[in-house]
N, C-alpha and C. Protein backbone atom coordinates (compact mmCIF):
# COMPACT_ATOMS: atom_id res chain seq x y z
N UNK A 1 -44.79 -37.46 63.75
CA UNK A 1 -44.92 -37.80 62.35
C UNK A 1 -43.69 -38.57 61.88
N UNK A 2 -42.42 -37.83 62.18
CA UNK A 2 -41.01 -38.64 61.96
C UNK A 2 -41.14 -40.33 62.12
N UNK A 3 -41.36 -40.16 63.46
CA UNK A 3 -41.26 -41.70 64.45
C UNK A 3 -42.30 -43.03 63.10
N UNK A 4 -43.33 -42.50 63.11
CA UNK A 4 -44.63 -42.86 62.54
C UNK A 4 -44.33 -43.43 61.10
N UNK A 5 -44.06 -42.43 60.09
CA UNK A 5 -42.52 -42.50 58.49
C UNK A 5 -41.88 -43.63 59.34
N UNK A 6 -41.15 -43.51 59.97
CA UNK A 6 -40.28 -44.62 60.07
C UNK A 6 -40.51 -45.78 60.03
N UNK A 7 -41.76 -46.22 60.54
CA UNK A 7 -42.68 -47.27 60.89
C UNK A 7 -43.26 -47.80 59.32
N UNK A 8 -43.10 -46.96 58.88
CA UNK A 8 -44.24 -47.44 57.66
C UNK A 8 -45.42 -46.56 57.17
N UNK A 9 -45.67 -45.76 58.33
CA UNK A 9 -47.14 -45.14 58.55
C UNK A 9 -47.17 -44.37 56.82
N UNK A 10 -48.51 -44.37 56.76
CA UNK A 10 -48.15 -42.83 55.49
C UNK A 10 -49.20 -41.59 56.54
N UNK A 11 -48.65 -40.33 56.56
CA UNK A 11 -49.30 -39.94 57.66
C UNK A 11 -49.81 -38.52 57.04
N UNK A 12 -50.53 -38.16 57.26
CA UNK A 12 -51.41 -37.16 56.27
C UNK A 12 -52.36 -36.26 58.21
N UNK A 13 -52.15 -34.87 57.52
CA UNK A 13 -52.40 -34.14 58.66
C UNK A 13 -53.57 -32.67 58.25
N UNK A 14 -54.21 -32.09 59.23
CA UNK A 14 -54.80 -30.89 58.97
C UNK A 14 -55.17 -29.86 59.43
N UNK A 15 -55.08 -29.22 59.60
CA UNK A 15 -54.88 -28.09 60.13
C UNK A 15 -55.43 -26.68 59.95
N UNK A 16 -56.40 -25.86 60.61
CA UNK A 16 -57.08 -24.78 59.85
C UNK A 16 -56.54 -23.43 59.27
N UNK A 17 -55.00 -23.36 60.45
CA UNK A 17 -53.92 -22.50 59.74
C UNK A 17 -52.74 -22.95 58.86
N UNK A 18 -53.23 -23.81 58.22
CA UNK A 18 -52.00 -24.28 56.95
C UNK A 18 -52.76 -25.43 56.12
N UNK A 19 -52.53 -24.02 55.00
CA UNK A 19 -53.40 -24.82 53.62
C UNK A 19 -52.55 -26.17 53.25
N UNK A 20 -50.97 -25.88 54.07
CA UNK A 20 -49.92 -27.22 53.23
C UNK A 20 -49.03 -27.35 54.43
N UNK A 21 -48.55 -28.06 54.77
CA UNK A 21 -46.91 -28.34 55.50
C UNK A 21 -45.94 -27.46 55.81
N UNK A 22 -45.50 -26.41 56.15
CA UNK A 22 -44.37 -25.04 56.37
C UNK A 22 -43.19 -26.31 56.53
N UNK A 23 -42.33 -25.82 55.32
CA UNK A 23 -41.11 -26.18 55.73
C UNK A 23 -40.76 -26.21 57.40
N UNK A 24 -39.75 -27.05 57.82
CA UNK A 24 -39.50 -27.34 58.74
C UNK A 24 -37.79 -27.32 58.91
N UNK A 25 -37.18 -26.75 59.59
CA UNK A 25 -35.92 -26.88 59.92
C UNK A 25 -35.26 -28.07 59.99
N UNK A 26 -35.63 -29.15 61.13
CA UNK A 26 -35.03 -29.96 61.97
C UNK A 26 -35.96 -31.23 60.73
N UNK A 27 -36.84 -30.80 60.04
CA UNK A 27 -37.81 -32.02 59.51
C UNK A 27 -38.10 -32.18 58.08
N UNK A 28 -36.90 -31.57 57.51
CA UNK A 28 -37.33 -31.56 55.75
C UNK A 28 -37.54 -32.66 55.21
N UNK A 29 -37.15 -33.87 55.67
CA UNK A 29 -37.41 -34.79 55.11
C UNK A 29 -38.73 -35.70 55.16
N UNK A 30 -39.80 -35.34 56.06
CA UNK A 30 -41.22 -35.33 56.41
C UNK A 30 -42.05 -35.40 55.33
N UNK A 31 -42.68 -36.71 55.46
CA UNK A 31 -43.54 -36.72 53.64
C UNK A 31 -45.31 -36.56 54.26
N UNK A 32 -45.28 -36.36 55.13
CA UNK A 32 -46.72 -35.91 55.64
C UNK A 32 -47.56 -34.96 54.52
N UNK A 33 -48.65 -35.14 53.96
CA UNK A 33 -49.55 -33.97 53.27
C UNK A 33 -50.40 -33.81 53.71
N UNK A 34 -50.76 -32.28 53.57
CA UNK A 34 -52.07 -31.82 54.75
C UNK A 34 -53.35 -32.47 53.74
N UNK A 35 -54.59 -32.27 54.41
CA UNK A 35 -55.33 -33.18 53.46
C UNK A 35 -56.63 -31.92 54.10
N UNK A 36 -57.87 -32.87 53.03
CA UNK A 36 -59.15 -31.72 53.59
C UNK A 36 -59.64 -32.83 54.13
N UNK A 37 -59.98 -32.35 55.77
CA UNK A 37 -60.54 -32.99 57.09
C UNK A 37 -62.57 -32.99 56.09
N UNK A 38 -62.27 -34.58 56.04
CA UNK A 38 -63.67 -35.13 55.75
C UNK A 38 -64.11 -36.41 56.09
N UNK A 39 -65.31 -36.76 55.79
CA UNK A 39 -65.68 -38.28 56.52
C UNK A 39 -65.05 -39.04 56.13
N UNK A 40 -64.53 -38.74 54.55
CA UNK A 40 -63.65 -40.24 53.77
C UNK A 40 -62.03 -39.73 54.19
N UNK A 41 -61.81 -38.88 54.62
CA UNK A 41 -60.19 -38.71 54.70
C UNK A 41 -60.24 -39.72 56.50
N UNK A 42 -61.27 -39.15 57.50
CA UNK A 42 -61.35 -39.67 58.25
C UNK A 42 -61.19 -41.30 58.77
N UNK A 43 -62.32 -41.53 58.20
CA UNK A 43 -62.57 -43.12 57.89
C UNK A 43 -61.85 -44.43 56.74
N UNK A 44 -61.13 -43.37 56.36
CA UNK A 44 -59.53 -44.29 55.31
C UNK A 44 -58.53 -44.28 56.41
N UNK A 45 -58.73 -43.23 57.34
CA UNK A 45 -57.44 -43.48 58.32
C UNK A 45 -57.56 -44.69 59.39
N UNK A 46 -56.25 -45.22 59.71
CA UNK A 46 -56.36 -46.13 61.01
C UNK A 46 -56.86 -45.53 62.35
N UNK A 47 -56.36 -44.48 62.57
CA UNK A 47 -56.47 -43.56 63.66
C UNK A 47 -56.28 -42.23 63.15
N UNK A 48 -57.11 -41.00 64.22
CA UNK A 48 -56.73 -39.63 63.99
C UNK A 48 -56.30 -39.21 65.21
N UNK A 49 -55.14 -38.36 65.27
CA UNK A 49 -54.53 -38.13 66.57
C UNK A 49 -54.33 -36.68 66.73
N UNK A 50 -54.94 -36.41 67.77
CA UNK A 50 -55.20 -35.06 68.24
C UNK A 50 -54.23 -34.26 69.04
N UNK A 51 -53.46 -33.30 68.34
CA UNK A 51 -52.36 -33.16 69.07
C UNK A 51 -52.39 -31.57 69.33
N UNK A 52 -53.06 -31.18 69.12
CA UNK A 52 -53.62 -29.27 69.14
C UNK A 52 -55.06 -29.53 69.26
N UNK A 53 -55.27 -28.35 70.17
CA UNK A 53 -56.87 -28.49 70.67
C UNK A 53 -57.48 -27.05 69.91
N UNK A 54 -58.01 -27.05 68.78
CA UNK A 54 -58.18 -25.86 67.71
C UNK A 54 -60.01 -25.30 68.56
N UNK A 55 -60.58 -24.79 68.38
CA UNK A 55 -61.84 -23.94 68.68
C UNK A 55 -62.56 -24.79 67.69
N UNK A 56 -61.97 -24.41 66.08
CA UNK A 56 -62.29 -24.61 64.89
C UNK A 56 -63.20 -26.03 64.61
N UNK A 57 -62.96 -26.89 65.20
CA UNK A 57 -63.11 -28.33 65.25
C UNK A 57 -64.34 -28.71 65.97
N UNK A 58 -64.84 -29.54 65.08
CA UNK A 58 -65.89 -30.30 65.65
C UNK A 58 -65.60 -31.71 66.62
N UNK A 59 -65.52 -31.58 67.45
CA UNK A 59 -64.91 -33.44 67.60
C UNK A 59 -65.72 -34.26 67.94
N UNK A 60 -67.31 -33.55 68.21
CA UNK A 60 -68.37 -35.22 68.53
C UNK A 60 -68.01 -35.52 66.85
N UNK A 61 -67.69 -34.49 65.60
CA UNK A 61 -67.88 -35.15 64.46
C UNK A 61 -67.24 -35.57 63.97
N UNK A 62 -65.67 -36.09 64.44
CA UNK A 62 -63.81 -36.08 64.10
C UNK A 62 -64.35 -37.55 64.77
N UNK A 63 -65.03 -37.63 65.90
CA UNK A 63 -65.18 -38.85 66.81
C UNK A 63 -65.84 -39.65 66.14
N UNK A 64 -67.14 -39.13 65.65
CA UNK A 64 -68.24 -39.60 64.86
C UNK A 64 -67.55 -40.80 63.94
N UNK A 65 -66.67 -39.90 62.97
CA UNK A 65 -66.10 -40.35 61.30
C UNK A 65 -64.87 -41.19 61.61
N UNK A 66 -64.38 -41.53 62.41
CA UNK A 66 -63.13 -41.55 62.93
C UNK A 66 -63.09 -43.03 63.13
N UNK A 67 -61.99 -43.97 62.90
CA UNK A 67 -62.15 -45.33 63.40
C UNK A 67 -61.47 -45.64 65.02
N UNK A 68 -60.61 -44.47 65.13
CA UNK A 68 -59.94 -44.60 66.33
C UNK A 68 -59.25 -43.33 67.02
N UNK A 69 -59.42 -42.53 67.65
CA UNK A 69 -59.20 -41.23 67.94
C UNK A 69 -57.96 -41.11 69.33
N UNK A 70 -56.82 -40.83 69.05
CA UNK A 70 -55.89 -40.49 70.02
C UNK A 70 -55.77 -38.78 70.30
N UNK A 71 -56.39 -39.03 71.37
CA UNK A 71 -56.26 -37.12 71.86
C UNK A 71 -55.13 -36.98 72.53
N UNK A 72 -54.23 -36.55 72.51
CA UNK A 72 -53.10 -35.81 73.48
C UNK A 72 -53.57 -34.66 73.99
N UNK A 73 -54.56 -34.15 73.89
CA UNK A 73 -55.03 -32.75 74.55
C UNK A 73 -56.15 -32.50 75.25
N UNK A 74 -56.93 -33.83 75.30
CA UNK A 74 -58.28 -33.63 75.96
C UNK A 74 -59.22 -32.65 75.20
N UNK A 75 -59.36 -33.01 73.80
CA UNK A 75 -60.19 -32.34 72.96
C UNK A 75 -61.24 -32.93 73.06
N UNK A 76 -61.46 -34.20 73.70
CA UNK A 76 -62.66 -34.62 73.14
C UNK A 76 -63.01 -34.79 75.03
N UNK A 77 -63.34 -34.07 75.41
CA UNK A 77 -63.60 -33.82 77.07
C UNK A 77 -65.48 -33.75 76.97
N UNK A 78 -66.08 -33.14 76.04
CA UNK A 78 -67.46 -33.08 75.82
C UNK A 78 -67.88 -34.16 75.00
N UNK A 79 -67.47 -34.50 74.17
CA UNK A 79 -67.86 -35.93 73.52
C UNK A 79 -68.85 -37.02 74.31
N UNK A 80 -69.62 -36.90 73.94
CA UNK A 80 -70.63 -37.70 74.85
C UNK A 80 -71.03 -39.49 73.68
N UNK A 81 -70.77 -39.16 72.93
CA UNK A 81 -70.96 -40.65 71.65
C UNK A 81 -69.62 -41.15 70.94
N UNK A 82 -69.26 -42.06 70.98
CA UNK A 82 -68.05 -42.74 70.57
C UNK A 82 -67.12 -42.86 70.85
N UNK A 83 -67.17 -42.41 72.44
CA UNK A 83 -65.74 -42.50 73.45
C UNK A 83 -65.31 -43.96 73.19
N UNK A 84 -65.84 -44.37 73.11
CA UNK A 84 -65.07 -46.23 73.45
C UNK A 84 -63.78 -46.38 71.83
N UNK A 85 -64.17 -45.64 71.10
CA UNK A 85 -63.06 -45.07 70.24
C UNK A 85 -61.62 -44.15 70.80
N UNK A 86 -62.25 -43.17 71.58
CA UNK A 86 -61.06 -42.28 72.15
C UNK A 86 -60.33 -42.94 73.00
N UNK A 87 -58.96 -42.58 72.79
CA UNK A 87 -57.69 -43.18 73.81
C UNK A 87 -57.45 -41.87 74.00
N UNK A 88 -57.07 -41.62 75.67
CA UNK A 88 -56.49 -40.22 75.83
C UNK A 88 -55.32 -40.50 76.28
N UNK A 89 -53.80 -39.79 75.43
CA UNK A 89 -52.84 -39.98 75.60
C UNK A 89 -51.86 -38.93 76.18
């Protein structure tokens, strides 16, 4: 997220155990806001990047809504529609 801020990014995140952002030690200065995971939060983004592999999650439907999907975790291993979107990183 840091790296990303630096860049320009505005970077907005979500998560099913955190209604908001937990302070951070090493990262207070992090302007990330958690957001509610939907088709329009989805599809306003450039990319969604998958960096925790949750149960919770749908991802043929993260894939579905999604303009560009970076998995770091191999979440989207069953995804059978809109791979040509997924980059696995």
């Amino acid at each position: 997220m840091e790296l990303l801020e630096q860049r320009g990014a505005t970077v907005v995140c979500h998560d099913p155990a955190f209604k908001k952002i937990p302070p951070m030690r090493h990262y207070k200065h992090i302007k990330a806001k958690a957001v509610e995971l939907n088709e329009k939060a989805l599809g306003e983004a450039d990319a969604t990047v998958i960096v925790t592999d949750h149960t919770a999650y749908d991802y043929p439907w993260i894939v579905k809504h999604s303009n560009l999907v970076i998995d770091t975790r191999n979440a989207c291993k069953g995804v059978t529609s809109g791979l040509e979107k997924v980059i696995k990183a």
